[in-house]
Protein backbone atom coordinates (compact mmCIF):
# COMPACT_ATOMS: atom_id res chain seq x y z
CA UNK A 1 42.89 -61.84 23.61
CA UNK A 2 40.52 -58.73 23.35
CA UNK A 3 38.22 -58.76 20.68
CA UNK A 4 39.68 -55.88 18.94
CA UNK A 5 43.02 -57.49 18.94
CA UNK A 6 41.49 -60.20 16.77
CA UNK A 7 41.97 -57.68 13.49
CA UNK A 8 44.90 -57.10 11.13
CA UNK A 9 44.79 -54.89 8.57
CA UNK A 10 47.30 -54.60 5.72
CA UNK A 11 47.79 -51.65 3.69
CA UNK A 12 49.22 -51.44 0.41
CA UNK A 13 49.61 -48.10 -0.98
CA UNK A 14 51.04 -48.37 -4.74
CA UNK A 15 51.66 -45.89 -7.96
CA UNK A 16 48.42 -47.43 -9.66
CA UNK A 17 46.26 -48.85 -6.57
CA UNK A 18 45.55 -49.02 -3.02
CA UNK A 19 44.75 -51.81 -1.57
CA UNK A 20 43.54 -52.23 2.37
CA UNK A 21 42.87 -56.26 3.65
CA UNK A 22 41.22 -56.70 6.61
CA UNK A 23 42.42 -60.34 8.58
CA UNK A 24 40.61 -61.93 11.42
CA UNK A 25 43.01 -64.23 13.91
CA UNK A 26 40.76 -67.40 14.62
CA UNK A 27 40.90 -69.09 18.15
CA UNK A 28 42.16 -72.03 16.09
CA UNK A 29 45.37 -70.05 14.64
CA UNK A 30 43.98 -69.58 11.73
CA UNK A 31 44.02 -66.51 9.64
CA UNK A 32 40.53 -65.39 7.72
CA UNK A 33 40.00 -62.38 5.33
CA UNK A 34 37.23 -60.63 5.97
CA UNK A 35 37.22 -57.37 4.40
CA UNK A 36 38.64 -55.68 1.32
CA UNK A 37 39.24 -52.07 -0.04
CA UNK A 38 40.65 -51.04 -3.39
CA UNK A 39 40.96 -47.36 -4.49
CA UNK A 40 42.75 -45.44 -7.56
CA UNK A 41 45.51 -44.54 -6.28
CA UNK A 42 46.74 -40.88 -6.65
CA UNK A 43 49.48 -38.65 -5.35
CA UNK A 44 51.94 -41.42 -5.05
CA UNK A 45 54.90 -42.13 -8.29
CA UNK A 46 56.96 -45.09 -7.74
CA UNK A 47 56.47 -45.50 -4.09
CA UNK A 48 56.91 -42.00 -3.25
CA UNK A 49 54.76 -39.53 -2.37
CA UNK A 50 54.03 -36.74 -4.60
CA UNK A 51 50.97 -35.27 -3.48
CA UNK A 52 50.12 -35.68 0.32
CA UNK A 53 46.50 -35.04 -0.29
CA UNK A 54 46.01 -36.55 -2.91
CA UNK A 55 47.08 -39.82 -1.66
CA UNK A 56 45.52 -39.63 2.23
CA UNK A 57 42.02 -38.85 0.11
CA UNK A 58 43.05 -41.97 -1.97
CA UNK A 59 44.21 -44.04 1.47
CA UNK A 60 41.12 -43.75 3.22
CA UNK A 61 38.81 -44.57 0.62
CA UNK A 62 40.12 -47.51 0.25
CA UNK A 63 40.04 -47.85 4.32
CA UNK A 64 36.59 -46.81 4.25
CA UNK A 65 35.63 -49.62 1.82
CA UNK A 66 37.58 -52.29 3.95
CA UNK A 67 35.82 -51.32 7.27
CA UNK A 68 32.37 -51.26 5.28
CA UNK A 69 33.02 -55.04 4.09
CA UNK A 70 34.77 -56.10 6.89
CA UNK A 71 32.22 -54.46 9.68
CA UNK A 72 34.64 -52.92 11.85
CA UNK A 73 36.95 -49.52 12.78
CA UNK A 74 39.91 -49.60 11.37
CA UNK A 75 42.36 -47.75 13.71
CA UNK A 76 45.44 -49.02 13.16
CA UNK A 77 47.88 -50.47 9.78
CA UNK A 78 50.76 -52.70 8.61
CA UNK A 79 52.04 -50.25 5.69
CA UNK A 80 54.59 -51.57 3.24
CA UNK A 81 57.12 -49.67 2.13
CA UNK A 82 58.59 -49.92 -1.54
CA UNK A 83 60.08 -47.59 -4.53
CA UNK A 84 63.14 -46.74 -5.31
CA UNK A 85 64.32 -45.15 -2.42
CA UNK A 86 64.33 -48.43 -0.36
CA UNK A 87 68.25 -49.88 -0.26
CA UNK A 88 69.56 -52.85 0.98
CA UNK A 89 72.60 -54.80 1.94
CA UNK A 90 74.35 -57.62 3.76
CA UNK A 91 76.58 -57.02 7.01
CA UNK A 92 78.41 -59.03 9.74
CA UNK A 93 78.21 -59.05 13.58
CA UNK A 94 80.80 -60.37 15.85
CA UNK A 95 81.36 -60.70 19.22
CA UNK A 96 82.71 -62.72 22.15
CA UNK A 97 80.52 -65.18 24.05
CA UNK A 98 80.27 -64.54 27.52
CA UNK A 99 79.90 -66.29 30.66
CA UNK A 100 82.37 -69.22 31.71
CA UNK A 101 80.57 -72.07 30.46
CA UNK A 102 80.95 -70.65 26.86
CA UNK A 103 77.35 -71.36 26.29
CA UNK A 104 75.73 -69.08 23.58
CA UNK A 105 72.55 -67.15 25.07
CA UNK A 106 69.85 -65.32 23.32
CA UNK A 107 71.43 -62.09 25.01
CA UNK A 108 74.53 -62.95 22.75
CA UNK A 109 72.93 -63.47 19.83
CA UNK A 110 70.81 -60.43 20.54
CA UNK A 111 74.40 -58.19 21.06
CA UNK A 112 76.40 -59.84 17.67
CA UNK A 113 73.09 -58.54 15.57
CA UNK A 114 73.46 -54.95 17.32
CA UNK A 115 77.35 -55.37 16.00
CA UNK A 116 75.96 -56.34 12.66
CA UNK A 117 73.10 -53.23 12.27
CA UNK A 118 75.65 -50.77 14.23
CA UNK A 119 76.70 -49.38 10.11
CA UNK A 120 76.93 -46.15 9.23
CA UNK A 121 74.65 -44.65 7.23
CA UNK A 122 74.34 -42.04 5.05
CA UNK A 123 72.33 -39.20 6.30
CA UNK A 124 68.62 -38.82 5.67
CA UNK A 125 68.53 -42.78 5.76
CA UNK A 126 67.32 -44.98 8.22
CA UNK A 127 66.62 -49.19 8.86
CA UNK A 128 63.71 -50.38 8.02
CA UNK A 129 64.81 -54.21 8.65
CA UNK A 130 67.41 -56.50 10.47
CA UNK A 131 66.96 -59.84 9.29
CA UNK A 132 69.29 -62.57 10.59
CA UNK A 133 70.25 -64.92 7.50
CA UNK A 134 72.40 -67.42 9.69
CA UNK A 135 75.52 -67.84 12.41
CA UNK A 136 78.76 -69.08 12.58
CA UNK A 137 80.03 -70.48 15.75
CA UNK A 138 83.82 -70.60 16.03
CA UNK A 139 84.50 -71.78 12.73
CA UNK A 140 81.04 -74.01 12.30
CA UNK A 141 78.93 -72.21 9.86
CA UNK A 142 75.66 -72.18 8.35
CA UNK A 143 74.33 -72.59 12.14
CA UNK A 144 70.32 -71.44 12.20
CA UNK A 145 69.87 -71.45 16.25
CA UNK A 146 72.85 -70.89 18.10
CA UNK A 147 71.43 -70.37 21.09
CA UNK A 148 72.90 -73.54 23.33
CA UNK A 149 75.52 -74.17 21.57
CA UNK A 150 79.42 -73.98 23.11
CA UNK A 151 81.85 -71.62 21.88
CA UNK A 152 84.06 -68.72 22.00
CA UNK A 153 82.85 -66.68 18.97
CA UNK A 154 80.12 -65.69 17.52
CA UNK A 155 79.65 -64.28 13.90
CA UNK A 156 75.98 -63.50 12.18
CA UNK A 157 75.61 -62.63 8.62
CA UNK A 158 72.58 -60.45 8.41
CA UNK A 159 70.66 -58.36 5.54
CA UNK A 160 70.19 -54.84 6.43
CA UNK A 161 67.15 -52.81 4.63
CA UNK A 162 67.29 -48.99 4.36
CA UNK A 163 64.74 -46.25 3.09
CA UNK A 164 64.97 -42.18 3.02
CA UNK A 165 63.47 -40.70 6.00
CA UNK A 166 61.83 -38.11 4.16
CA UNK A 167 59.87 -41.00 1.98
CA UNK A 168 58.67 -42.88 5.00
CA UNK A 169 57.65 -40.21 6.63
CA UNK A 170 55.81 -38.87 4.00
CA UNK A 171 54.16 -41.74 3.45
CA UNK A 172 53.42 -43.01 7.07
CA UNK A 173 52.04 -38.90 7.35
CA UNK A 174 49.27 -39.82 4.74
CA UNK A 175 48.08 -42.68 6.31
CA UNK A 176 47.60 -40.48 9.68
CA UNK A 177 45.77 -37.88 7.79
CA UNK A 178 43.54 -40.79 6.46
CA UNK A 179 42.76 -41.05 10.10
CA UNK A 180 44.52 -44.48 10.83
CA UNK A 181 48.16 -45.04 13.09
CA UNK A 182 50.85 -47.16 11.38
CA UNK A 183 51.73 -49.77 13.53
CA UNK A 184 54.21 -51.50 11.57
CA UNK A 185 56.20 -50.76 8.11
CA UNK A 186 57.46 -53.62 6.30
CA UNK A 187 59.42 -53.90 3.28
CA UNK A 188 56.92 -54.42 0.45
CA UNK A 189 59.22 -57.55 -0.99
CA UNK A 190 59.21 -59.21 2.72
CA UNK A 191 55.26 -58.95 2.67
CA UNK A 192 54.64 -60.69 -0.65
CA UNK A 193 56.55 -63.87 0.34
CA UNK A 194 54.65 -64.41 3.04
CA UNK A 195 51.85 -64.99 0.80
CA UNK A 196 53.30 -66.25 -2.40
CA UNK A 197 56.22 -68.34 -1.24
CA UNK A 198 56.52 -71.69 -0.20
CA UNK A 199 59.28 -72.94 2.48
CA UNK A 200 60.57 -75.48 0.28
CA UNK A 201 61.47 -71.86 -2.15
CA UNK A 202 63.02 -69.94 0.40
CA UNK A 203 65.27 -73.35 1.05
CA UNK A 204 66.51 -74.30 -2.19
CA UNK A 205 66.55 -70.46 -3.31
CA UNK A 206 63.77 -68.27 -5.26
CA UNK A 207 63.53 -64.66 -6.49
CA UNK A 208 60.12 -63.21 -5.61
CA UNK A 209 58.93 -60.35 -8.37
CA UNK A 210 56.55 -57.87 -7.90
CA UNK A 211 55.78 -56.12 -10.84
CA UNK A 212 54.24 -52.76 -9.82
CA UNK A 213 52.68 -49.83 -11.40
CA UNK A 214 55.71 -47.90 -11.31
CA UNK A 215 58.49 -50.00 -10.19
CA UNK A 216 59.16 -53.72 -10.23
CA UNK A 217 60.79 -54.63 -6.69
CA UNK A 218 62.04 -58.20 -5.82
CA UNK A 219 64.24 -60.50 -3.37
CA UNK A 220 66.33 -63.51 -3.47
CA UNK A 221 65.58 -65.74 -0.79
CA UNK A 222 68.07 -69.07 -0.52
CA UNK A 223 68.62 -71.54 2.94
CA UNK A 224 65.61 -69.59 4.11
CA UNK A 225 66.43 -66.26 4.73
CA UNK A 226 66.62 -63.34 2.59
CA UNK A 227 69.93 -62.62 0.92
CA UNK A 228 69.20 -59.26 -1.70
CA UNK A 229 66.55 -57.12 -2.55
CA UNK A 230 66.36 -54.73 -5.32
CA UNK A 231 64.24 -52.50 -7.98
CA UNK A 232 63.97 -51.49 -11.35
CA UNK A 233 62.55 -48.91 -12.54
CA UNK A 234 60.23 -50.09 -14.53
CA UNK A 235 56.72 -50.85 -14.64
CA UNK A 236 52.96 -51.89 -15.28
CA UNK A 237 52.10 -48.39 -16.13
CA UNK A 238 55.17 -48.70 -18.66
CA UNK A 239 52.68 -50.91 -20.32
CA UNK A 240 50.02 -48.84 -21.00
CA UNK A 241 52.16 -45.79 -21.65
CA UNK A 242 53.47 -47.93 -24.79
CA UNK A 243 50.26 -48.75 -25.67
CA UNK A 244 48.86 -45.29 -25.86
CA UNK A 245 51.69 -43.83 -27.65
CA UNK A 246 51.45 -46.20 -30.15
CA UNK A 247 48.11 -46.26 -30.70
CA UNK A 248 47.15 -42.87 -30.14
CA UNK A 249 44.94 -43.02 -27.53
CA UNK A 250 43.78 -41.86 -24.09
CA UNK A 251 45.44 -43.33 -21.39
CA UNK A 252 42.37 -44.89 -19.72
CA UNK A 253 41.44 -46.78 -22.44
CA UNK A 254 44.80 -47.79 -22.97
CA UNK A 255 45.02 -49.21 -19.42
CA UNK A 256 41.40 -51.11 -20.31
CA UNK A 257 42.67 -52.53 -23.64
CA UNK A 258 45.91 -53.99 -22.17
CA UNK A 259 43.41 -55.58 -19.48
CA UNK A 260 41.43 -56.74 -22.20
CA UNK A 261 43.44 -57.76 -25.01
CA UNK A 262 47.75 -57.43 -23.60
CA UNK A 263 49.77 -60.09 -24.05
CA UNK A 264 53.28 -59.98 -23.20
CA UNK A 265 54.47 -62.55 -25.96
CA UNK A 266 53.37 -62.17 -29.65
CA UNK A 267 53.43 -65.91 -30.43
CA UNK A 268 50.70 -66.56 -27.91
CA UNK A 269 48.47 -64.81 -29.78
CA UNK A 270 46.18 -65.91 -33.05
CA UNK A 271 47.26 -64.06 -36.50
CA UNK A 272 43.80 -63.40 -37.39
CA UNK A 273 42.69 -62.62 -33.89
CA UNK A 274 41.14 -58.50 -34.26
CA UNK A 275 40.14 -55.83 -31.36
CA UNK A 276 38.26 -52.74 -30.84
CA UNK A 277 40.86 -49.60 -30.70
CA UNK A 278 39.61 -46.37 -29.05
CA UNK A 279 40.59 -42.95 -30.58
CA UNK A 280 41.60 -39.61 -29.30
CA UNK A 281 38.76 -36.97 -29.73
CA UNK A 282 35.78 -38.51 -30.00
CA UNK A 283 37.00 -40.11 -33.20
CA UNK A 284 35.40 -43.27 -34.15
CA UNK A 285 36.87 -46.94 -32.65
CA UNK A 286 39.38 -48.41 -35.14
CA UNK A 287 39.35 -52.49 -35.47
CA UNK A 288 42.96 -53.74 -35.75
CA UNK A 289 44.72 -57.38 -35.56
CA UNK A 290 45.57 -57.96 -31.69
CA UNK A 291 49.00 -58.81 -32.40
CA UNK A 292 49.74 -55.27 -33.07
CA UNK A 293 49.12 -54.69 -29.13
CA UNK A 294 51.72 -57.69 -28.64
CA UNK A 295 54.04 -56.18 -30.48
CA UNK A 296 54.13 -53.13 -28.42
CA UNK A 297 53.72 -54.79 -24.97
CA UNK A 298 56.74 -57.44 -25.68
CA UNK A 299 59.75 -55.45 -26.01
CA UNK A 300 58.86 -53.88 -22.71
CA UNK A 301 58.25 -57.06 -20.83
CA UNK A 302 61.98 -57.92 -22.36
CA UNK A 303 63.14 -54.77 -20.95
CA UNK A 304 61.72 -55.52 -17.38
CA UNK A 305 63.40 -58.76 -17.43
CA UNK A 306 66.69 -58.17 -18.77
CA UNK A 307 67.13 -55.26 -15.96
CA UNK A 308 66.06 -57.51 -13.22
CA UNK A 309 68.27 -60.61 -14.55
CA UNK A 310 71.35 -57.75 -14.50
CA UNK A 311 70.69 -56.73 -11.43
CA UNK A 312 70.47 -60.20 -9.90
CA UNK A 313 73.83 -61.05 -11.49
CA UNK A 314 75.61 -58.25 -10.55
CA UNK A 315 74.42 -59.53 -6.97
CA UNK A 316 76.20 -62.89 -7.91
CA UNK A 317 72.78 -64.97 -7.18
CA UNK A 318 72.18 -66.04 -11.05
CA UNK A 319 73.30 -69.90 -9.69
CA UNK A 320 70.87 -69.96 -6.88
CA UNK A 321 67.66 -69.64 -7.67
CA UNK A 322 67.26 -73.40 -8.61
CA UNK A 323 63.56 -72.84 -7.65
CA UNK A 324 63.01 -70.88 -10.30
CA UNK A 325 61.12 -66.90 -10.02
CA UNK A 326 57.08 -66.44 -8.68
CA UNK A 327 55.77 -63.26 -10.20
CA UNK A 328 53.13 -61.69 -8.33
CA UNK A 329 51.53 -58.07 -8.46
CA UNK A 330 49.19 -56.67 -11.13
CA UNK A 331 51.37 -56.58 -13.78
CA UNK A 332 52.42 -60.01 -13.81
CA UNK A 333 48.57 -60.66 -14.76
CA UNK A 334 49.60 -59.30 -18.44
CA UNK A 335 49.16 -62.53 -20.47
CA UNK A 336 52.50 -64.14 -21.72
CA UNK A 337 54.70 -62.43 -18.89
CA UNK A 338 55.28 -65.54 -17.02
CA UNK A 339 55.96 -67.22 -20.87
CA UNK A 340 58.54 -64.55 -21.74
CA UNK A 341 60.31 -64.25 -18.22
CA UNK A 342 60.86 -68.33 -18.57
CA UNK A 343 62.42 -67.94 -21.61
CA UNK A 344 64.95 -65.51 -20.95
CA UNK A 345 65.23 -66.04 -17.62
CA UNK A 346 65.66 -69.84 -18.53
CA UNK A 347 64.31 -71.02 -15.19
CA UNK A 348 60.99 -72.21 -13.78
CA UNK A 349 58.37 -69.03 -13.91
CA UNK A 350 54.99 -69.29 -12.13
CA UNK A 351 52.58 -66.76 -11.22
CA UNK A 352 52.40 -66.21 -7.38
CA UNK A 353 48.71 -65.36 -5.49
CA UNK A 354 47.98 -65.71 -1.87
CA UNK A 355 47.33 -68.88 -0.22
CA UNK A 356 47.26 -69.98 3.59
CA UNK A 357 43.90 -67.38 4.19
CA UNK A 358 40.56 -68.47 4.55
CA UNK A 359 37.39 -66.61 4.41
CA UNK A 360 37.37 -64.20 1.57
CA UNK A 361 39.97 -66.38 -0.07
CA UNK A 362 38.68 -66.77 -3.52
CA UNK A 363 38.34 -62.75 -3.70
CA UNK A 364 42.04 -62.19 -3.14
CA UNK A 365 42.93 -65.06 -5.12
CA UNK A 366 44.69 -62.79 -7.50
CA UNK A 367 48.39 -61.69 -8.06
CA UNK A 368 46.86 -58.05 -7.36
CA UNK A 369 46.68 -58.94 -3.71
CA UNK A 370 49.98 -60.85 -3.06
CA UNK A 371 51.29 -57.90 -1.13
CA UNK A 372 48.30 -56.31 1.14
CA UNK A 373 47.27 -60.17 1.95
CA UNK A 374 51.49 -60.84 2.79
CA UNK A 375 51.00 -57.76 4.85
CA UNK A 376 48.30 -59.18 7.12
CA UNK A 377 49.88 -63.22 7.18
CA UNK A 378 53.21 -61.28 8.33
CA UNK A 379 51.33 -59.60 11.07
CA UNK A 380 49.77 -62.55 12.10
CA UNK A 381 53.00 -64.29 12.03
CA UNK A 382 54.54 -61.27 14.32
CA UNK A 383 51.86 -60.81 16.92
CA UNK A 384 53.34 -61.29 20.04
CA UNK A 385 56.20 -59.00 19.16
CA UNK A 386 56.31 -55.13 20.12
CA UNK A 387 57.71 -53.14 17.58
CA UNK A 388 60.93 -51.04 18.99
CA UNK A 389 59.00 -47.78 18.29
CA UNK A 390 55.59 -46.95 15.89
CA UNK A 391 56.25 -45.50 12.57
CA UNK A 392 58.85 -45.29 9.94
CA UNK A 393 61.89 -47.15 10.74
CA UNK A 394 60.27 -49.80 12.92
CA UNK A 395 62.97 -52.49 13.00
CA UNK A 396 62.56 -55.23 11.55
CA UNK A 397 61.62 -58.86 12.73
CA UNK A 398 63.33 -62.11 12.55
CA UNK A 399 62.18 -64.25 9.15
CA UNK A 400 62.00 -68.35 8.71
CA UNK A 401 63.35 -70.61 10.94
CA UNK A 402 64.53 -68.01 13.56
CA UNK A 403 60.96 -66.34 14.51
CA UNK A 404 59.97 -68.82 17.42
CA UNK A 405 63.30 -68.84 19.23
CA UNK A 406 64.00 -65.64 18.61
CA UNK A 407 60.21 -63.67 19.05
CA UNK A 408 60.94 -61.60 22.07
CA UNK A 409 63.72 -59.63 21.02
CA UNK A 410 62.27 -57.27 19.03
């Protein structure tokens, strides 16, 4: 392996931050981070871009800062792709098995998953992923690895994700301009459970929530594989929006004082317990009880929640996530979220951060990173695979228990 094969990079471009992780592949298989860049992020509203310039200037300072820490040229990216534009759904493949011996190949499975992504779709849309969820042979179901068995028919279920060509090309155009190629765009939902999800999760079924600056995106993972994906709307910067309004004051300081003193659920926080209030205008700081920030921050973390528990049961998965929900991005770090999501979620909440990196480990320990460091463990996981073509729209590659047999397809 060449030496400048050894490097990943993920790049996480959000509403609020940009975030660039710089992976090393050890001869051992191992996976160390050894660079990181962070940058405001500008020109970029709910994972769309809004101000090309803007947001290349804000892409490749963060770049800049991950080849400074990391010691080497960035030249290439794994960019995830999220906001609002991003669509997903289920579809079915079928198709004969050839040869005499009825034995299914990897050539059949490969033609029933062409069946299943051959949909139409609207125009100005375009895959982003193909992810097998699992087969049916004849009339035996729930079959992971076909390949070998005997039969006449074969059926897979897979989940098909979709984003506006216009958005991922705008987006994969500011990364150029930052002077970097995109070698790989991957749904932003896909990237954070590689890093925040356990195996034993995807199996007995989990909903994976990132909690953006402008949007909150998640997926519902169960036997495995990934079964929906979806976003709302809403939110970290929804936070300090509140907070500013009803305080009356800047938004920057608003932004540092939910940091500081946010919390998601009032009761979690002392009655007597006072902060330090900033003022519009040069006017002098006000001291007020902290609850009063509480009380502002809670009805929208009820908001976020109740959309994404309607969305998941108009999806019909409200009975399978018997593993519960892992939050992850920088607005699950708002104190009390994970408290209030339990309670009306009524299932097991934790917070999710990265694990299975070494090197610079305890610096990405953080929600913050779950997606740029899922971005380089999903590269690392994908390696040997050639992408069908660079750029928006780069098809995507088989999750779980199918990656190994399935690798050189795509």
């Amino acid at each position: 392996m060449a030496r400048k094969e050894r490097y990943l990079v993920g790049l996480d471009v959000g509403t609020s931050k940009v975030s660039a992780i710089v992976g090393e592949m050890m001869d051992d298989g191992t996976l160390d981070i050894i660079g990181i860049g962070l940058a405001d992020s500008k020109g970029i509203r709910r994972g769309v871009v809004n101000n090309v310039d803007s947001a290349a200037e804000a892409i490749k300072r963060a770049l800049d800062e991950a080849e400074l820490t990391a010691g080497v040229e960035i030249d290439t990216v794994h960019l995830a792709l999220s906001g609002a534009h991003v669509k997903a759904f289920n579809s079915r493949g079928v198709v004969a098995v050839a040869g005499r011996s009825r034995e299914i190949t990897r050539e059949d499975v490969k033609r029933a998953i062409d069946a299943a992504r051959a949909v139409a779709l609207p125009a100005g849309r375009e895959i982003l992923h193909v992810l097998p969820q699992d087969f049916v042979v004849d009339d035996q179901d729930g079959v992971a690895v076909p390949v070998g068995m005997t039969g006449s028919r074969l059926e897979v279920n897979v989940h098909v994700v979709t984003g506006s060509s216009s958005s991922m090309q705008n987006m994969v155009a500011c990364v150029n301009r930052a002077g970097v190629e995109v070698g790989e765009t991957v749904l932003e939902q896909l990237a954070a459970s590689e890093a925040v999800l356990t195996p034993d999760e995807k199996e007995l079924g989990v909903a994976v929530v990132d909690i953006g600056g402008g949007t909150t995106d998640f997926a519902v993972f169960e036997r495995g594989s990934l079964w929906h994906t979806g976003v709302v709307a809403v939110g970290g910067d929804h936070f300090t929006n509140d907070i500013a309004v009803g305080l009356r004051m800047p938004i920057p300081e608003a932004e540092k004082l939910k940091r500081r003193s946010g919390c998601a659920l009032t009761s979690l926080v002392p009655e007597d317990e006072t902060m330090e209030v900033a003022s519009i205008a040069g006017r002098r700081a006000r001291l007020m009880p902290r609850r009063v920030v509480s009380e502002i921050l809670q009805p929208r973390a009820e908001e976020i929640c109740h959309l994404l528990w309607d969305e998941i049961r108009k999806a019909g998965f409200e009975k399978s996530l018997h593993s519960g929900m892992v939050l992850t991005g920088g607005g699950s770090m708002l104190e009390g979220m994970a408290e209030i999501a339990e309670q009306i979620f009524d299932l097991p909440v934790r917070r999710g951060e990265p694990e299975g990196v070494g090197g610079l480990a305890d610096h990405v320990n953080s929600p913050a990173f779950g997606t740029s460091v899922g971005l380089v463990m999903y590269a690392h996981h994908h390696f040997q695979r050639v992408p069908e073509r660079v750029g928006a729209g780069v098809i995507g590659r088989f999750g779980g228990r199918l990656r190994t047999m399935f690798k050189e397809f795509f």
